[in-house]
N, C-alpha and C. Protein backbone atom coordinates (compact mmCIF):
# COMPACT_ATOMS: atom_id res chain seq x y z
N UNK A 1 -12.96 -8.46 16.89
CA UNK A 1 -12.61 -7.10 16.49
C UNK A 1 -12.96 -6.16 17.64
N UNK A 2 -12.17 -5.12 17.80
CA UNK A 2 -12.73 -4.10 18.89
C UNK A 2 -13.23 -3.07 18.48
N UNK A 3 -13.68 -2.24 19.46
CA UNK A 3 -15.02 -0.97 19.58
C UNK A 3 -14.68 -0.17 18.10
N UNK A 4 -13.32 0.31 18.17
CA UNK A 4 -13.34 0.93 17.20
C UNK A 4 -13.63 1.02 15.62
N UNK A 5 -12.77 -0.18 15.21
CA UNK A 5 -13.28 -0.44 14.58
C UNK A 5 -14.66 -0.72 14.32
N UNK A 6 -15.60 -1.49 14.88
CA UNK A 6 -17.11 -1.43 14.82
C UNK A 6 -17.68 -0.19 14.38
N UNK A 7 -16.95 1.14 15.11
CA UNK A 7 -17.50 2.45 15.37
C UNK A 7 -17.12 2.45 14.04
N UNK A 8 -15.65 2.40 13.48
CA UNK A 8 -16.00 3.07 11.96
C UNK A 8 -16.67 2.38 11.30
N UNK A 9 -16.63 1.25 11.27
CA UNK A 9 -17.77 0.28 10.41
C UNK A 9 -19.67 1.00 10.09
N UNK A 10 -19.67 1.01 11.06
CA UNK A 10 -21.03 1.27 11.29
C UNK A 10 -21.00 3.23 10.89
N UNK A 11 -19.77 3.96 10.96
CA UNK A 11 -20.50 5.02 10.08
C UNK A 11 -20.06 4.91 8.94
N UNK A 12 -18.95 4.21 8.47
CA UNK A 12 -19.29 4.01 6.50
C UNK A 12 -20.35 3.55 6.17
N UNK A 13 -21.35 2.67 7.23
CA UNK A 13 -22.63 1.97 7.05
C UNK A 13 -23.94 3.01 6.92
N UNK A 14 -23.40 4.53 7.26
CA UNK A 14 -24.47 5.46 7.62
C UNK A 14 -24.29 6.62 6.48
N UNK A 15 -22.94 6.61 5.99
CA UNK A 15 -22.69 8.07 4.95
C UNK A 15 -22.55 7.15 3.66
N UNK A 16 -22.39 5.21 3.56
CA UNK A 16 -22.62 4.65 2.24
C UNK A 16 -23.78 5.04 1.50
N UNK A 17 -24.99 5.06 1.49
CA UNK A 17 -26.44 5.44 1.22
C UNK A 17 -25.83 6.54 -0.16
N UNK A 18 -25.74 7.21 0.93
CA UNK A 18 -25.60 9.13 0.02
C UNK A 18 -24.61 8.63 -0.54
N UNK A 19 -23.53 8.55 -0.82
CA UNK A 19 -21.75 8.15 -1.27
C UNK A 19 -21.96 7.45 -2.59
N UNK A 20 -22.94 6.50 -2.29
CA UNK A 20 -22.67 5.30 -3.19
C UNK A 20 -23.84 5.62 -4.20
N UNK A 21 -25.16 5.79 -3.92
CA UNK A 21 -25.80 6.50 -4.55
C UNK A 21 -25.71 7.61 -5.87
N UNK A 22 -25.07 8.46 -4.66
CA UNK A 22 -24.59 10.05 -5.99
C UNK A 22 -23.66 9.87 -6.79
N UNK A 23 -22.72 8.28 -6.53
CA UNK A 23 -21.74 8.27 -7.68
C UNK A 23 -22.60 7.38 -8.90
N UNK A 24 -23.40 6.51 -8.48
CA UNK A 24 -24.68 5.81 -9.33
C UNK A 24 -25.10 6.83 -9.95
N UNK A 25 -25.51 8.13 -9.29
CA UNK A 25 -26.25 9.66 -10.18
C UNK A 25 -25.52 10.33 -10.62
N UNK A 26 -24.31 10.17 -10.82
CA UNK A 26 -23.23 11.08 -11.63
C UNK A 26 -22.87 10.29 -13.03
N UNK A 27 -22.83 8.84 -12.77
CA UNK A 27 -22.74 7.69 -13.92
C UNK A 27 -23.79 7.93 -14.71
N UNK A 28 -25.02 7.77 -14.22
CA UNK A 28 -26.09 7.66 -15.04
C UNK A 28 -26.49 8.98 -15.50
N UNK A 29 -26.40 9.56 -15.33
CA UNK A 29 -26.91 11.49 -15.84
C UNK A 29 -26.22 11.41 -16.82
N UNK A 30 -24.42 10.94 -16.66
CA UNK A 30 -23.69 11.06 -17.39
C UNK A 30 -23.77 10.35 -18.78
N UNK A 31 -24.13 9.02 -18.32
CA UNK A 31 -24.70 8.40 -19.79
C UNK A 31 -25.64 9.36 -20.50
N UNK A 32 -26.97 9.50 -19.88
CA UNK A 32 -27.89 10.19 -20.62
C UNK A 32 -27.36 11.42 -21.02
N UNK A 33 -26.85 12.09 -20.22
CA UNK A 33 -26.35 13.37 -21.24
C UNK A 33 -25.93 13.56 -22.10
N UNK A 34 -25.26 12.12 -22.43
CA UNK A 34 -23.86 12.41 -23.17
C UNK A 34 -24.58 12.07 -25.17
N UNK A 35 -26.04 11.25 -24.14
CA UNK A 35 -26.77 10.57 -25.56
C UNK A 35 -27.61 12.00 -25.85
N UNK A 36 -28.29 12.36 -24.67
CA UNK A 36 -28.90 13.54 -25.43
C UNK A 36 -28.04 14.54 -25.76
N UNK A 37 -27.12 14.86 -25.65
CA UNK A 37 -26.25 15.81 -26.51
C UNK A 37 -26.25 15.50 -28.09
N UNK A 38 -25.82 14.28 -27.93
CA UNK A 38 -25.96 13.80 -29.13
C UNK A 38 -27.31 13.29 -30.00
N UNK A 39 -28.16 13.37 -29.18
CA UNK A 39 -29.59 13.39 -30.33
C UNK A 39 -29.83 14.68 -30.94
N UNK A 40 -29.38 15.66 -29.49
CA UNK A 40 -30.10 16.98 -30.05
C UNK A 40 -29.14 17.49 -31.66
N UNK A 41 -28.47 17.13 -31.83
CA UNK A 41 -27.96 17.25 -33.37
C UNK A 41 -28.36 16.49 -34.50
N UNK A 42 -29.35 15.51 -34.19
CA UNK A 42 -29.62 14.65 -35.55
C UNK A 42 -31.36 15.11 -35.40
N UNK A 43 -32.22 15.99 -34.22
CA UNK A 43 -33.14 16.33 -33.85
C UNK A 43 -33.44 17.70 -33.92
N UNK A 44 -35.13 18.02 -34.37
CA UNK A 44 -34.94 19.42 -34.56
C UNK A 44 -36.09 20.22 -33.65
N UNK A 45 -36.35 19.39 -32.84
CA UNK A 45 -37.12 19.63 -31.44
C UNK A 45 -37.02 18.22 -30.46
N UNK A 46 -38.02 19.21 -29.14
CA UNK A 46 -38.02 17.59 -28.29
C UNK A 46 -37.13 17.50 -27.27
N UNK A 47 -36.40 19.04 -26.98
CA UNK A 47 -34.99 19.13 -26.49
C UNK A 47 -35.39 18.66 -25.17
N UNK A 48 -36.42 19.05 -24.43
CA UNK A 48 -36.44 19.22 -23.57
C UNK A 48 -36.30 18.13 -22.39
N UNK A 49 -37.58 16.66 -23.60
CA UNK A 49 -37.64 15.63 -22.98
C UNK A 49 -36.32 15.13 -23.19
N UNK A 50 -35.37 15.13 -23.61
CA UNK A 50 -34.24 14.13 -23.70
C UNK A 50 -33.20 14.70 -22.57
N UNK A 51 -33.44 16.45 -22.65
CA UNK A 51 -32.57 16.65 -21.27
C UNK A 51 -33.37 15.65 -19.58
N UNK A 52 -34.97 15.84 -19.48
CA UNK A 52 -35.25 15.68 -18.56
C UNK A 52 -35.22 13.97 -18.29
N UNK A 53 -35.50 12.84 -19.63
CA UNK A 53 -34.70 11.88 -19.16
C UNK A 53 -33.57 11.43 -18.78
N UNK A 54 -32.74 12.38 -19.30
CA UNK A 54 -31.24 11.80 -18.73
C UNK A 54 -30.90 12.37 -17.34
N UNK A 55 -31.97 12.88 -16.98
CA UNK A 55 -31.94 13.81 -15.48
C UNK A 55 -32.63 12.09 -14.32
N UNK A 56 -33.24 11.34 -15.12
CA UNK A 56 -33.62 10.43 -14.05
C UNK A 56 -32.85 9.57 -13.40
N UNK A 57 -31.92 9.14 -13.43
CA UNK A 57 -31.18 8.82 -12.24
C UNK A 57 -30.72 9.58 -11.04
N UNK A 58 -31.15 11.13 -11.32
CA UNK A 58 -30.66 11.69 -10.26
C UNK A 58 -31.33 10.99 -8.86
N UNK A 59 -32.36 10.34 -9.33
CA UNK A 59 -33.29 10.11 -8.08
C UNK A 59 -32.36 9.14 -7.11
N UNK A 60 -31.86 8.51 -7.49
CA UNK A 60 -30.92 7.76 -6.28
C UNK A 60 -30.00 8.56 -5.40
N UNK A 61 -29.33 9.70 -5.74
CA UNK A 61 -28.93 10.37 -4.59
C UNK A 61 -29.95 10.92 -3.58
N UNK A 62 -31.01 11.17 -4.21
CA UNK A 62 -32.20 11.75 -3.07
C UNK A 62 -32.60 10.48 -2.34
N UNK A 63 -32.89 9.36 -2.81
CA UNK A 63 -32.76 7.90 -2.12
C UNK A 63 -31.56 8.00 -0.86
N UNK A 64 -30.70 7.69 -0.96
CA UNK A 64 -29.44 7.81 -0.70
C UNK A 64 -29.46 8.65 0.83
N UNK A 65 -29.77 10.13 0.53
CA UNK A 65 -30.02 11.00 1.50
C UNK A 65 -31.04 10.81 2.74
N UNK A 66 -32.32 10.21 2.09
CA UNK A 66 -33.21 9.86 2.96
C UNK A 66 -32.75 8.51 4.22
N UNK A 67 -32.11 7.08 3.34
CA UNK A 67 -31.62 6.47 3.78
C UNK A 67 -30.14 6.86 4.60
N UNK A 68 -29.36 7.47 4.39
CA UNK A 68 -28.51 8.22 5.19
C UNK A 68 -29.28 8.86 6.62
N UNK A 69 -30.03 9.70 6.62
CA UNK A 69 -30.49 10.47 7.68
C UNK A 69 -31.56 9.51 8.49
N UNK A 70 -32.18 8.36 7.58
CA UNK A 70 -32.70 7.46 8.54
C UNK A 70 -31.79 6.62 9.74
N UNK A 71 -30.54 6.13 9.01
CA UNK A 71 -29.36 5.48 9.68
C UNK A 71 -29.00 6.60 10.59
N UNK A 72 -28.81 7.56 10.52
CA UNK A 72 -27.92 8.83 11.42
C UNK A 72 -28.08 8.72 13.01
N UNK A 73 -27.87 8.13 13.73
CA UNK A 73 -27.46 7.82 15.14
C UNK A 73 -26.08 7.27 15.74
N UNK A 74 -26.10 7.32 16.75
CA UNK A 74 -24.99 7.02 17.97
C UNK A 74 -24.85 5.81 17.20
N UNK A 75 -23.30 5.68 16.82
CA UNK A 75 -22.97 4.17 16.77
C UNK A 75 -22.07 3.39 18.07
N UNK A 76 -22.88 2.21 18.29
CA UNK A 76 -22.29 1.04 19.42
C UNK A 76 -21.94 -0.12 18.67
N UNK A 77 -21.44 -0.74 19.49
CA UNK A 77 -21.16 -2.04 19.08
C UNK A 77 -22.52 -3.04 18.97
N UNK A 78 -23.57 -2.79 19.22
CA UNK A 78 -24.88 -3.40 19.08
C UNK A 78 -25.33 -3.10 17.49
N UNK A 79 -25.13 -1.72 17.04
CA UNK A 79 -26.05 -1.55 16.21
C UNK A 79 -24.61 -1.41 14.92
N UNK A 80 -23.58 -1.12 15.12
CA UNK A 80 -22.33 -1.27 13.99
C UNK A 80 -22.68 -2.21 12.83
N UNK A 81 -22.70 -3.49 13.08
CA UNK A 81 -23.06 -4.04 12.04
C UNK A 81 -24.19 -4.10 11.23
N UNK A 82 -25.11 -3.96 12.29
CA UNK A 82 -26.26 -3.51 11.31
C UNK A 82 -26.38 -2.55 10.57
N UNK A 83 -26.06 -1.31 10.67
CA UNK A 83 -25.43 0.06 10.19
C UNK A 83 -24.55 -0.13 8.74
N UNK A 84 -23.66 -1.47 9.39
CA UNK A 84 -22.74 -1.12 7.99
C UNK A 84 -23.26 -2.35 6.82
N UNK A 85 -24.15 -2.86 7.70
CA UNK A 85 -25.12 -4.11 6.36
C UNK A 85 -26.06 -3.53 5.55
N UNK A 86 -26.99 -3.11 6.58
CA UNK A 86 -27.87 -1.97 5.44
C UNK A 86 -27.43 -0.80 4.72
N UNK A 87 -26.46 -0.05 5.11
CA UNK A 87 -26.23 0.98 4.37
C UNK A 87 -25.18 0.79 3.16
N UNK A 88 -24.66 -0.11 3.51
CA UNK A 88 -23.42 -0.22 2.03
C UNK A 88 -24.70 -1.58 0.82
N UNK A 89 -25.18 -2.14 1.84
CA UNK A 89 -26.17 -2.95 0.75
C UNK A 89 -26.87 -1.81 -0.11
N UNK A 90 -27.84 -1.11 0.36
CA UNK A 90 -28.35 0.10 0.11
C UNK A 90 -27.64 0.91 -1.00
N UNK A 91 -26.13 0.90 -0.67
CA UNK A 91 -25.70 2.39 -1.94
C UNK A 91 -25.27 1.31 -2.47
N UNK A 92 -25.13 0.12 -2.51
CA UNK A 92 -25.09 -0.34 -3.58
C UNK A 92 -25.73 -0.87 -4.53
N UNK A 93 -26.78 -1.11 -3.74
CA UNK A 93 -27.78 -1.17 -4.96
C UNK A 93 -28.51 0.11 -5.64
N UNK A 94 -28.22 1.32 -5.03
CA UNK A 94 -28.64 2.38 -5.64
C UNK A 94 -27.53 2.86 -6.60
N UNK A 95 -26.49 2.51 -6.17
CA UNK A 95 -25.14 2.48 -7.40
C UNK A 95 -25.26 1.86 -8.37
N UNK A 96 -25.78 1.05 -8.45
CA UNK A 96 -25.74 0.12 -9.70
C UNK A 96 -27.08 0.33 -10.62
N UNK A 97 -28.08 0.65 -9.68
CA UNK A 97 -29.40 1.45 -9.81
C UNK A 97 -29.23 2.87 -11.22
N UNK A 98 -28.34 3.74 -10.69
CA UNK A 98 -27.96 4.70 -11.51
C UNK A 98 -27.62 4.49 -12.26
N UNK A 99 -26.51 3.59 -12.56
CA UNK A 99 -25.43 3.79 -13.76
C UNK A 99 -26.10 2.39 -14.84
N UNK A 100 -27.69 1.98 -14.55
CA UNK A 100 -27.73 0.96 -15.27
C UNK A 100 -29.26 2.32 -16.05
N UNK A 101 -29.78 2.87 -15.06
CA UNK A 101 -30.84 4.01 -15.36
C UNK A 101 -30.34 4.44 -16.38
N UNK A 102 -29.49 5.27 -16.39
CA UNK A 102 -28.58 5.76 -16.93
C UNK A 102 -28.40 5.34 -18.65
N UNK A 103 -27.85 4.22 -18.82
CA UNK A 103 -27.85 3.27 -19.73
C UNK A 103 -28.97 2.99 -20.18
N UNK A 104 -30.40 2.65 -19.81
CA UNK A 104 -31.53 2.66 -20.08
C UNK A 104 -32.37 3.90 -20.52
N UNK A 105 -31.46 5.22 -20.07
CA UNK A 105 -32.73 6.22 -20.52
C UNK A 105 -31.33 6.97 -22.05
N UNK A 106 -30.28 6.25 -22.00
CA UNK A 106 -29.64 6.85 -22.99
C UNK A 106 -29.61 6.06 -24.28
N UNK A 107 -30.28 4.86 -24.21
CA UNK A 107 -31.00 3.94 -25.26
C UNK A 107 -32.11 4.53 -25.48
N UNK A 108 -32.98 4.52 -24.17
CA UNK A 108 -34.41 5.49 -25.22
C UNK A 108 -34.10 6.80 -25.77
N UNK A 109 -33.30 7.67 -25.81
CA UNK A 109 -33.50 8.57 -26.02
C UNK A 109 -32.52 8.55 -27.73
N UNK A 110 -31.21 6.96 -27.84
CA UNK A 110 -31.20 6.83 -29.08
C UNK A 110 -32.16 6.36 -29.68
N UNK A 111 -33.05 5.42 -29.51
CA UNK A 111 -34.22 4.87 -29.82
C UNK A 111 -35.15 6.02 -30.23
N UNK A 112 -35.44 7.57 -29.78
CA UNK A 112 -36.62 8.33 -29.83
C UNK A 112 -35.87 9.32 -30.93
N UNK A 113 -35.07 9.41 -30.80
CA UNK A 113 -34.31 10.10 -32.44
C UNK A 113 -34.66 10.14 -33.13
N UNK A 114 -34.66 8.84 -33.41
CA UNK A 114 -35.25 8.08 -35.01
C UNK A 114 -36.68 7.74 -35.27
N UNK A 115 -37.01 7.11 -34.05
CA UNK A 115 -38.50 7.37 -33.76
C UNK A 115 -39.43 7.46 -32.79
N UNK A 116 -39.80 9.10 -32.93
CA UNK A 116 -40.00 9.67 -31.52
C UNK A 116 -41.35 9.51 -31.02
N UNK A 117 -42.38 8.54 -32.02
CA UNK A 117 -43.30 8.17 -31.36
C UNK A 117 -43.00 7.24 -30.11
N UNK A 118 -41.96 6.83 -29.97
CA UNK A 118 -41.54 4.83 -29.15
C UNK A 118 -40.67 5.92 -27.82
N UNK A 119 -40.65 7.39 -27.88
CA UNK A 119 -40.48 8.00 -26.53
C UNK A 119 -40.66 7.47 -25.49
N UNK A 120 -41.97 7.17 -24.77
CA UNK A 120 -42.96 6.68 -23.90
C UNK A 120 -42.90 5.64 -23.48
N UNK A 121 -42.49 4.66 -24.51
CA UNK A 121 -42.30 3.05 -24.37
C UNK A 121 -40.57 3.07 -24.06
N UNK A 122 -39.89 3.55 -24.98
CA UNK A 122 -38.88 3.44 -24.64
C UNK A 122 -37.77 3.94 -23.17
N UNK A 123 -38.90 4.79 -22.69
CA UNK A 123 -37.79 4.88 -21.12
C UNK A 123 -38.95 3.76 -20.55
N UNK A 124 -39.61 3.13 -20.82
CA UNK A 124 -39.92 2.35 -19.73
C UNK A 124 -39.03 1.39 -19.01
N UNK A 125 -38.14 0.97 -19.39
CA UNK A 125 -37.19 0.18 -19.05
C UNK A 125 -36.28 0.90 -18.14
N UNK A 126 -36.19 1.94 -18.54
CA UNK A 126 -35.50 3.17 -17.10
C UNK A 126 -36.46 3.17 -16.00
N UNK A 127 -38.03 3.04 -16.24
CA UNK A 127 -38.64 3.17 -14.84
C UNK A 127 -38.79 1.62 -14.51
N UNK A 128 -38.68 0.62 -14.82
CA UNK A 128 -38.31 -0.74 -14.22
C UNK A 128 -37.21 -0.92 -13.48
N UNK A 129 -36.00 0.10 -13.76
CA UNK A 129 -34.60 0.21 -12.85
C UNK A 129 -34.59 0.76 -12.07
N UNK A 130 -35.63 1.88 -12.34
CA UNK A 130 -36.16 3.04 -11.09
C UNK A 130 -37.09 1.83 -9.98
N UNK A 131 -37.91 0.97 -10.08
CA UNK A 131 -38.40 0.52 -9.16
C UNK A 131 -37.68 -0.82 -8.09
N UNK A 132 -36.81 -0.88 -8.79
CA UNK A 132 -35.53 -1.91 -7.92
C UNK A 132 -34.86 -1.21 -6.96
N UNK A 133 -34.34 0.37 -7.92
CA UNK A 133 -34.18 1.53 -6.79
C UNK A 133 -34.96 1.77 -5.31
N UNK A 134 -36.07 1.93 -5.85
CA UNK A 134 -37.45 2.48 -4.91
C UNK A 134 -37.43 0.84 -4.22
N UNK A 135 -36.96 -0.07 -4.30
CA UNK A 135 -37.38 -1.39 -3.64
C UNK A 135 -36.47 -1.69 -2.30
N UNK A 136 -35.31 -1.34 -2.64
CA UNK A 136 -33.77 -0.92 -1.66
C UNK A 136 -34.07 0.22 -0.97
N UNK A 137 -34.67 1.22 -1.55
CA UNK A 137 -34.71 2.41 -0.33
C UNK A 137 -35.81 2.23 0.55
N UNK A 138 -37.33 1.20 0.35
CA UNK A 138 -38.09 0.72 1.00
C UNK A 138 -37.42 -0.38 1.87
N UNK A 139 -36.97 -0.87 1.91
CA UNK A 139 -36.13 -2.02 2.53
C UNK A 139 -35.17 -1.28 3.78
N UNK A 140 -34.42 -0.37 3.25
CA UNK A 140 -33.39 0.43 4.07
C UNK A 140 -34.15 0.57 4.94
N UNK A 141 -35.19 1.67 4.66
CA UNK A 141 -36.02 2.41 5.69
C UNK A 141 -36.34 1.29 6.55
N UNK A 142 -37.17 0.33 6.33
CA UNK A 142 -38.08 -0.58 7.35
C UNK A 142 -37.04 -1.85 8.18
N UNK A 143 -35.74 -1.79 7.83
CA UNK A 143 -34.72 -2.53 8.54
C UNK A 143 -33.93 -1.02 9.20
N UNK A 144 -33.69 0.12 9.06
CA UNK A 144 -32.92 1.02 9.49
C UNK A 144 -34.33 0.91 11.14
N UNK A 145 -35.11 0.91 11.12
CA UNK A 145 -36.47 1.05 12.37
C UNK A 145 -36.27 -0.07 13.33
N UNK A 146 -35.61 -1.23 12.42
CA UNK A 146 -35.36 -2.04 13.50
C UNK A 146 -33.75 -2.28 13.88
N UNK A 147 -33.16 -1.24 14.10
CA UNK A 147 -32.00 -1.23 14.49
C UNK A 147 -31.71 -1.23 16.18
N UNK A 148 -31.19 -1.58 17.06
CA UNK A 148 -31.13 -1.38 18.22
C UNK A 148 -30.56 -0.37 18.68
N UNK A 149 -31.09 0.73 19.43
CA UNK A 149 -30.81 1.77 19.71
C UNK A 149 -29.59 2.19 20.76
N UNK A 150 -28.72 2.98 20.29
CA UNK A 150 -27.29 3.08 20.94
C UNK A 150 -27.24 3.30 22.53
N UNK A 151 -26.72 2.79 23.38
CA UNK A 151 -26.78 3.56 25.00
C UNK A 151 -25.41 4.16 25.13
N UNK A 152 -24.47 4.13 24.51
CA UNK A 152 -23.32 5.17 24.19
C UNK A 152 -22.46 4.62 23.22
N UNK A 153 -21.43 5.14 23.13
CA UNK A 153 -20.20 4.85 21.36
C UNK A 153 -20.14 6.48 21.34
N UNK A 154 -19.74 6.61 19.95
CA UNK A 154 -18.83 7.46 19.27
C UNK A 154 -20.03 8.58 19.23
């Protein structure tokens, strides 16, 4: 394959992070919202926590961003593939990260409806998806450090 291509390779490998991420945080908000909308009608307080769990997937676009701006350099043909391995691995596992969060905090929050002592217990399973998240953006970072540094490209 030639330069160019590499060159685009390696920046879908640098703006995947953020991309793939915030559509993971638009899925998953979206689940939870859609459940806490719907608790807050069978509920006659409590509003608050069911808005702020379905707010937890946002955390993968802020993932996303960090890992984006870690990747952000000169792309060459040295560092292209590495660029486009970590960063599309990365939003994708923060993609899938979201929209499964998502699904997990819009079960607890049907689960806390009915009984809102099992609140607490019940997003735990959202912060077990949250730490697979946090496991990929630790990974990004400490393979984005060992990337070989560009001497010219795009």
């Amino acid at each position: 394959m030639d330069e160019p291509f590499w060159n685009m390779m390696g920046m879908i490998g640098i703006y995947a992070p953020l991309a793939l991420g915030a559509i993971g945080s638009i899925l998953g908000c979206s689940a939870g919202g859609q459940a806490a909308c719907g608790a807050m009608l069978d509920v006659e307080s409590g509003y608050g926590r069911l808005v702020g769990l379905s707010a937890l997937p946002s955390s993968q676009t802020i993932y996303g961003i960090v890992v984006m701006l870690s990747l952000n350099r000169t792309v060459d043909l040295q560092s292209a593939p590495g660029l486009f391995a970590i960063g599309v691995s990365c939003g994708i596992a923060l993609l899938f990260s979201g929209v499964y969060q998502g699904r997990c905090c819009a079960s607890a929050i049907h689960a806390s409806k009915s009984k809102p002592e099992v609140f607490g217990l019940s997003a735990a399973p959202a912060a077990i998806v949250e730490g697979f998240a946090v496991f990929a953006f630790i990974f990004a970072l400490i393979l984005a450090g060992s990337l070989p540094v560009a001497t010219g490209g795009v």
